[in-house]
C-alpha atoms as a PDB file:
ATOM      1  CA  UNK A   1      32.686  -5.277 -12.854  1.00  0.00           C
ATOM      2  CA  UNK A   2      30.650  -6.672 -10.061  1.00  0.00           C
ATOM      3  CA  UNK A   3      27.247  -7.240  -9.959  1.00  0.00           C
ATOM      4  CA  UNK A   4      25.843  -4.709  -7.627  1.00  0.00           C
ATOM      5  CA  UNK A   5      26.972  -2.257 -10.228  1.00  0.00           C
ATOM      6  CA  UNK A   6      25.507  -3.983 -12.862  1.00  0.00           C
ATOM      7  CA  UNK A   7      22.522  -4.639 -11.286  1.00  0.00           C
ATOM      8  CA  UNK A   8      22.301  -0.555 -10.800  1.00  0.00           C
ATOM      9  CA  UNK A   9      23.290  -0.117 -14.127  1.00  0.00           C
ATOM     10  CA  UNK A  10      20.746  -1.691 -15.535  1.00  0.00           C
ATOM     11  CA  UNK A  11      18.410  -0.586 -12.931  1.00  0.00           C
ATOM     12  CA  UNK A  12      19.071   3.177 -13.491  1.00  0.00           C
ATOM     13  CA  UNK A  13      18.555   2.568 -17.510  1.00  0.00           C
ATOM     14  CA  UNK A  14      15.619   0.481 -17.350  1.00  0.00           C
ATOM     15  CA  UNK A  15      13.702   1.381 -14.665  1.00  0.00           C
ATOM     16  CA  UNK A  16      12.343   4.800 -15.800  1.00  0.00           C
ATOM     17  CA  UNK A  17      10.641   2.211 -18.754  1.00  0.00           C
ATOM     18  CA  UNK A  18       9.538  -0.199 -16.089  1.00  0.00           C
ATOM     19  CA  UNK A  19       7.265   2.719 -13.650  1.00  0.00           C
ATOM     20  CA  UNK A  20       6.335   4.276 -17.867  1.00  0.00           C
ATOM     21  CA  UNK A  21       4.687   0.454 -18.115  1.00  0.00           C
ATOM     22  CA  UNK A  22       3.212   0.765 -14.115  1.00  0.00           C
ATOM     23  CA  UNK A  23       1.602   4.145 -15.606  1.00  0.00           C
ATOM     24  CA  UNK A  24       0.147   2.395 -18.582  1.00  0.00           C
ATOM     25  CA  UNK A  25      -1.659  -0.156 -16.594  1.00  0.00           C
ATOM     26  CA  UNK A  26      -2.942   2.165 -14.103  1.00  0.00           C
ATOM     27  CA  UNK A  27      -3.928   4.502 -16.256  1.00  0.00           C
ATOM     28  CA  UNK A  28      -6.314   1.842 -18.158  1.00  0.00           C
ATOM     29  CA  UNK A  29      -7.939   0.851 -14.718  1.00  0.00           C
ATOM     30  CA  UNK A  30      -8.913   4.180 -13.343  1.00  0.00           C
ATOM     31  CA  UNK A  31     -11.159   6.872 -14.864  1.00  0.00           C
ATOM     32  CA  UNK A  32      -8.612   9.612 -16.572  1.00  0.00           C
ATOM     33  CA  UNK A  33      -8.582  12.128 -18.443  1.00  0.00           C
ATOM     34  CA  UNK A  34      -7.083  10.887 -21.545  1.00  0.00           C
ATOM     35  CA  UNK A  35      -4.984  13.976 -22.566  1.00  0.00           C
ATOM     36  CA  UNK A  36      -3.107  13.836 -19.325  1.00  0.00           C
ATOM     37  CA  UNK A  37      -2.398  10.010 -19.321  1.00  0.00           C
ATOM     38  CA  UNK A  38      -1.092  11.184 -22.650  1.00  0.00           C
ATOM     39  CA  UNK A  39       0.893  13.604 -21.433  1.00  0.00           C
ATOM     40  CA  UNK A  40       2.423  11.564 -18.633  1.00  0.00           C
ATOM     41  CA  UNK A  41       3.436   8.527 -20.774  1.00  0.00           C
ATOM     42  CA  UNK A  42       4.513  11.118 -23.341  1.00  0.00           C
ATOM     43  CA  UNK A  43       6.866  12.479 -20.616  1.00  0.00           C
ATOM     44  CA  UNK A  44       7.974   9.160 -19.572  1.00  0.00           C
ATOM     45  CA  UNK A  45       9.055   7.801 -23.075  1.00  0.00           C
ATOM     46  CA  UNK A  46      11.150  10.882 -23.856  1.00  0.00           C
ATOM     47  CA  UNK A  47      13.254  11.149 -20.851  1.00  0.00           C
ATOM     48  CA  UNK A  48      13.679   7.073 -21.591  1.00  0.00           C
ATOM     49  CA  UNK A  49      14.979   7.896 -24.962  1.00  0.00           C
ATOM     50  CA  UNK A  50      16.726  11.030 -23.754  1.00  0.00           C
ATOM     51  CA  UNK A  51      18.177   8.406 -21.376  1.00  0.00           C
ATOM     52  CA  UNK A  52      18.773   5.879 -23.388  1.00  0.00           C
ATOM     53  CA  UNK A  53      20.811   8.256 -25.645  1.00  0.00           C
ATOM     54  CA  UNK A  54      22.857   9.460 -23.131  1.00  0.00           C
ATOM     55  CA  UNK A  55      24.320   5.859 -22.377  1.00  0.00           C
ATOM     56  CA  UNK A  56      24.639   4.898 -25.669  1.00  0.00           C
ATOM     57  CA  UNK A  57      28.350   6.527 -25.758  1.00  0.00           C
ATOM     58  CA  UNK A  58      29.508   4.166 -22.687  1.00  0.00           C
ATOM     59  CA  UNK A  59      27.719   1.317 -23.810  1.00  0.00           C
ATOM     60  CA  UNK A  60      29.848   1.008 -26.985  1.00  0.00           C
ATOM     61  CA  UNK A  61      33.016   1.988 -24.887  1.00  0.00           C
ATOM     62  CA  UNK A  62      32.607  -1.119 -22.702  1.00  0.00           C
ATOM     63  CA  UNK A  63      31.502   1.206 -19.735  1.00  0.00           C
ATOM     64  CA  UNK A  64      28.786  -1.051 -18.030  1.00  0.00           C
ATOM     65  CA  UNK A  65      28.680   0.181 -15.095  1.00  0.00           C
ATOM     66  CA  UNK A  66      28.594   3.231 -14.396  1.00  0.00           C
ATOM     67  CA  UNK A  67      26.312   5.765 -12.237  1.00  0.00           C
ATOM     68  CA  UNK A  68      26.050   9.436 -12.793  1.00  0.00           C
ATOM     69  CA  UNK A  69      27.772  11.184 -15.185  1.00  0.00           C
ATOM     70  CA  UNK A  70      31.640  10.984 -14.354  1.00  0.00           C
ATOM     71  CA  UNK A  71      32.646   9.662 -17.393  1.00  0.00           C
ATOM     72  CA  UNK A  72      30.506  11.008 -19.967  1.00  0.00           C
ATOM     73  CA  UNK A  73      30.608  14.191 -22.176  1.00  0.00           C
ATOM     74  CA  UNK A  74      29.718  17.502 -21.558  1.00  0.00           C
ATOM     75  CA  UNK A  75      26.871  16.715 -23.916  1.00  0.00           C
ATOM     76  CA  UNK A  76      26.007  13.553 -22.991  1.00  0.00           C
ATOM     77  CA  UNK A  77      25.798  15.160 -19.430  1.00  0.00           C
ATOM     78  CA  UNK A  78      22.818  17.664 -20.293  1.00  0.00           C
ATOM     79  CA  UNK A  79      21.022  14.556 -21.990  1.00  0.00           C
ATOM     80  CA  UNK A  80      21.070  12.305 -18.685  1.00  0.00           C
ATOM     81  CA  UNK A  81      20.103  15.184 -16.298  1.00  0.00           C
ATOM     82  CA  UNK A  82      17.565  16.503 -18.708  1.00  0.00           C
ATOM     83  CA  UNK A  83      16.183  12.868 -19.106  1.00  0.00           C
ATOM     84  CA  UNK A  84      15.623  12.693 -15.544  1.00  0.00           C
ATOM     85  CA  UNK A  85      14.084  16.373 -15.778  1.00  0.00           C
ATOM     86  CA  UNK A  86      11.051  14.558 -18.090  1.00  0.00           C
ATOM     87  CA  UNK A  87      10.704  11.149 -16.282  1.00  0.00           C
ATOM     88  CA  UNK A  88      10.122  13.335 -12.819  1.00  0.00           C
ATOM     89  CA  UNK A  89       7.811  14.865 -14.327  1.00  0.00           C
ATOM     90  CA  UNK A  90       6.242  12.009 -15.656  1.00  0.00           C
ATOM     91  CA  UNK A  91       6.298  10.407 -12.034  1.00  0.00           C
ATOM     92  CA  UNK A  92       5.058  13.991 -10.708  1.00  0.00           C
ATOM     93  CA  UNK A  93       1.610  13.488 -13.107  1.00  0.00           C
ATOM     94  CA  UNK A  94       1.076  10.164 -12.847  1.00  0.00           C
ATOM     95  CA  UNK A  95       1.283  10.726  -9.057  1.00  0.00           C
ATOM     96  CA  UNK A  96      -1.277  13.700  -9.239  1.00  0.00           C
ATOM     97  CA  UNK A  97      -3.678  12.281 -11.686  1.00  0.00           C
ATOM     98  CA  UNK A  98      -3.746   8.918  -9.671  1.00  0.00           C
ATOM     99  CA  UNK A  99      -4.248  10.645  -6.374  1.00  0.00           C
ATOM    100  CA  UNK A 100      -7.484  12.877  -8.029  1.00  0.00           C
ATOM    101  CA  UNK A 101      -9.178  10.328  -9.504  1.00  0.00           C
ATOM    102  CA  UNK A 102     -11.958   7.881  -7.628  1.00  0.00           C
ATOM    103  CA  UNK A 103     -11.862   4.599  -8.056  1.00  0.00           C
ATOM    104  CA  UNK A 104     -15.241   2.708  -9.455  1.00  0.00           C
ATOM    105  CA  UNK A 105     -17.160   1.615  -6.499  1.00  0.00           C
END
């Protein structure tokens, strides 16, 4: 394997979990409504697990890297895609309650 596709690899699985952290930290610096913040980190962590659970499969084949879903399951299939449904969405609402809220001072 070479190491641009690892480096995607690991990029697709972990990034999702990386922008979920950015939305943490922005969320405790601006003025929010907590039950969306909620909602949007909420959003994020199940499309990670969703994610996460979707790779799983290849991961114990020896797949490392891989991109899309060419070699996975029909199952497994409908897991990725719908984890990327909830981690949009996540991105959508952080985006939106980000760009209503005013910034202190």
């Amino acid at each position: 394997m070479r190491k641009g596709e690892l480096f995607v690899n690991v990029a697709l699985l972990f990034g999702p979990f990386a922008v979920g952290l950015f939305a943490v930290a922005a969320f405790s610096l601006v003025p929010v409504r907590t039950e969306f913040a909620v909602l949007s980190i909420a959003l994020y962590a199940a499309g990670f697990v969703l994610l996460l659970g979707a790779k799983i499969p290849q991961l114990r084949r020896g797949v490392w890297g891989s991109v899309g879903t060419a070699h996975m399951s029909e199952w497994n299939r409908r897991l990725y895609r719908l984890a990327y449904v909830f981690l949009a969405s996540g991105l959508i609402l952080t985006a939106m309650i980000l760009f209503s809220c005013k910034l202190p001072g």
